[in-house]
C-alpha atoms as a PDB file:
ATOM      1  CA  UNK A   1      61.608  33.895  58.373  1.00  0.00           C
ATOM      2  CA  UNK A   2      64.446  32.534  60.489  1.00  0.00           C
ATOM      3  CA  UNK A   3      64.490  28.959  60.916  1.00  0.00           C
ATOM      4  CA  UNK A   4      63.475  27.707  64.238  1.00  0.00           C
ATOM      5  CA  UNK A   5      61.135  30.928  65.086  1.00  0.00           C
ATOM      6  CA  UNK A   6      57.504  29.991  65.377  1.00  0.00           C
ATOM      7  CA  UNK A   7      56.049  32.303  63.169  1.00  0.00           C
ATOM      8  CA  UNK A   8      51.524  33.922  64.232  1.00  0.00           C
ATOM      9  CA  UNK A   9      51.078  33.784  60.379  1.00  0.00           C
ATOM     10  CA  UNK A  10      51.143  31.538  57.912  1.00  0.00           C
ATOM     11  CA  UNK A  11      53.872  31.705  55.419  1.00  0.00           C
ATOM     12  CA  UNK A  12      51.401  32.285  52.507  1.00  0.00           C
ATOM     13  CA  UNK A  13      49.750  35.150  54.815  1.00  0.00           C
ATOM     14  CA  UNK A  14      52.931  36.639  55.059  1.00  0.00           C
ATOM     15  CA  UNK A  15      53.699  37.108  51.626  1.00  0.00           C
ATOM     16  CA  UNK A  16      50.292  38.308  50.435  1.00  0.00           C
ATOM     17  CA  UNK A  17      50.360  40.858  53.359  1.00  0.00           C
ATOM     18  CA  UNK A  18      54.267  42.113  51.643  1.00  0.00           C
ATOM     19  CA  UNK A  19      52.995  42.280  48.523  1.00  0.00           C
ATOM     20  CA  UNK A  20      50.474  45.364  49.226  1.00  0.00           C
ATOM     21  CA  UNK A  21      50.639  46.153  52.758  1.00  0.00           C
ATOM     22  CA  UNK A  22      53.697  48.000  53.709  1.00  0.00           C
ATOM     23  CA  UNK A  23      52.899  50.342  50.403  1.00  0.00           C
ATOM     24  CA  UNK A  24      49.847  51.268  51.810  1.00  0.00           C
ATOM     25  CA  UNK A  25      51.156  51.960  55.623  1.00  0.00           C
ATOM     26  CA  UNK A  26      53.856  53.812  54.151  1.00  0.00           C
ATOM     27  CA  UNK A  27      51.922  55.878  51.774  1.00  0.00           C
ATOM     28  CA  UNK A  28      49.226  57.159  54.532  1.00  0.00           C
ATOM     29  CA  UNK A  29      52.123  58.130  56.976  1.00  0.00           C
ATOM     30  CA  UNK A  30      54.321  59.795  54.384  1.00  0.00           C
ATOM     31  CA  UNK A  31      51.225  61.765  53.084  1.00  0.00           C
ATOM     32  CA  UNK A  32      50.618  63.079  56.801  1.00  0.00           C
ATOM     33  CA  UNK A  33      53.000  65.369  55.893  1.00  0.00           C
ATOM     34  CA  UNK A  34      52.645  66.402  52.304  1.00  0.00           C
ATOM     35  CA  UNK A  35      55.110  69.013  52.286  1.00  0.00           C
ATOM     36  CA  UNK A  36      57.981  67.421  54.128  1.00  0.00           C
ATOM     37  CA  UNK A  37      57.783  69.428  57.161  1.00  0.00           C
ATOM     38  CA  UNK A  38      58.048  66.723  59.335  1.00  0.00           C
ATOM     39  CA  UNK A  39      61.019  65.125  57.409  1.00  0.00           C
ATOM     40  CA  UNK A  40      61.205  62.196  55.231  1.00  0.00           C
ATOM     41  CA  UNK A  41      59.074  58.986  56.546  1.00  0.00           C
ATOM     42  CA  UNK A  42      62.037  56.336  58.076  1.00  0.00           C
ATOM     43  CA  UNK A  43      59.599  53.402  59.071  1.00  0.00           C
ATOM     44  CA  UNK A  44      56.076  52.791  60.497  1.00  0.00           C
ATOM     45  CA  UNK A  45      55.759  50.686  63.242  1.00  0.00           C
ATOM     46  CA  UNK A  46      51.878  48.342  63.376  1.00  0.00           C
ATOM     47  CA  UNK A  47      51.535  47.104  67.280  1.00  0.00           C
ATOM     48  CA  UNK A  48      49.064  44.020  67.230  1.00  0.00           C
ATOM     49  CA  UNK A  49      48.102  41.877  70.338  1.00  0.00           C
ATOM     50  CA  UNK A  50      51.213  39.622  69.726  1.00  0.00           C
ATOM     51  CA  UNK A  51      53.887  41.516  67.984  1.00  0.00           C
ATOM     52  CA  UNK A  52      54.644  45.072  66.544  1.00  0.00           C
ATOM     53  CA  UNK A  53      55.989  44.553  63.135  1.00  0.00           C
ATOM     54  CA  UNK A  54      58.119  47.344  61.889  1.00  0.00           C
ATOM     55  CA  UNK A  55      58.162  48.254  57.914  1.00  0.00           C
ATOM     56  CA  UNK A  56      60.606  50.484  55.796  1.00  0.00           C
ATOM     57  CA  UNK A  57      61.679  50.917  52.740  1.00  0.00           C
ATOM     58  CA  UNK A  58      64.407  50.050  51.550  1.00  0.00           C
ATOM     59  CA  UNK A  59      65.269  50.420  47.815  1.00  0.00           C
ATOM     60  CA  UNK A  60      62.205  49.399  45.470  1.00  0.00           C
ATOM     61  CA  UNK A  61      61.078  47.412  48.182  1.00  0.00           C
ATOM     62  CA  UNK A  62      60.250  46.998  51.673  1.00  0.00           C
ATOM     63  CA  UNK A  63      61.489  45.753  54.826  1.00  0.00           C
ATOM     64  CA  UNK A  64      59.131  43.898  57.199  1.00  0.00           C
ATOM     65  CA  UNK A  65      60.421  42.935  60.883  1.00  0.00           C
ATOM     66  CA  UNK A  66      58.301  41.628  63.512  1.00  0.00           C
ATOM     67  CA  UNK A  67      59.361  41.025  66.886  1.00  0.00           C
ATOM     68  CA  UNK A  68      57.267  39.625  69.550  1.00  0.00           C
ATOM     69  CA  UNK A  69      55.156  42.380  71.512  1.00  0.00           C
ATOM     70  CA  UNK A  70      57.455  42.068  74.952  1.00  0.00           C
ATOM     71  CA  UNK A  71      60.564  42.237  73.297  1.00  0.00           C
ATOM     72  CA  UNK A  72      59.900  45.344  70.617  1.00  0.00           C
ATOM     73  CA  UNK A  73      61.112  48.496  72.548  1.00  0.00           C
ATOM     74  CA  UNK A  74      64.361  46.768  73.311  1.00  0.00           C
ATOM     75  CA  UNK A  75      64.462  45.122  70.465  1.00  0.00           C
ATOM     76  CA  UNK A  76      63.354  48.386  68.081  1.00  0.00           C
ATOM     77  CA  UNK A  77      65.808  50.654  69.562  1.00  0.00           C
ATOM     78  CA  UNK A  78      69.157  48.603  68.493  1.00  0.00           C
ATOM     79  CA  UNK A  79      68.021  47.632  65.136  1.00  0.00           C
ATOM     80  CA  UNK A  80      66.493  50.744  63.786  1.00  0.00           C
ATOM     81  CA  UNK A  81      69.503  52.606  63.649  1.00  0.00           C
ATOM     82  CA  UNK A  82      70.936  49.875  61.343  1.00  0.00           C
ATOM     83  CA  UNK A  83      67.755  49.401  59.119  1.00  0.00           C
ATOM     84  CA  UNK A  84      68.078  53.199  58.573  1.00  0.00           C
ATOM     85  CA  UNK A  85      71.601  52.909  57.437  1.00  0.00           C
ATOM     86  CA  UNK A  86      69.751  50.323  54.710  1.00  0.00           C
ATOM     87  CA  UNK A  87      67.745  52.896  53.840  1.00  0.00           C
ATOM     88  CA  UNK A  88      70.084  56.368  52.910  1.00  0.00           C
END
């Protein structure tokens, strides 16, 4: 979390959601296309009444972004060309 951004969630909330959450979200959309047809799964965006939170992996882990809800298009087209770079 950046300092000075008033986070919906509580820290503690946020971690327990990391720990299982994006595996899950990216499992179910990667497995939409079993046999790669569609291409390989780059992220999965969740849009909730406040933010959209955008998840990909990125080595053994994942990346979690959230960005308030009237900001995300703007926001989500300049940064996920460079969060796909993270991820090749």
């Amino acid at each position: 979390m950046r300092p000075g951004v008033k986070s919906y969630t509580a820290n503690s909330e946020d971690q327990a959601f990391m720990k299982i959450g994006p595996l899950f979200m990216t499992g179910i959309a990667e497995r939409l296309t079993p046999e790669g047809k569609a291409g390989k799964l780059e992220c999965v965006i969740a849009c909730f009444e406040k933010d959209y939170v955008l998840i990909a992996k990125v080595g053994n882990g994942h990346l979690a972004i959230s960005v308030d809800r009237d900001h995300a298009l703007a926001v989500f087209q300049e940064i996920i060309p460079r969060v796909l770079k993270l991820t090749a």
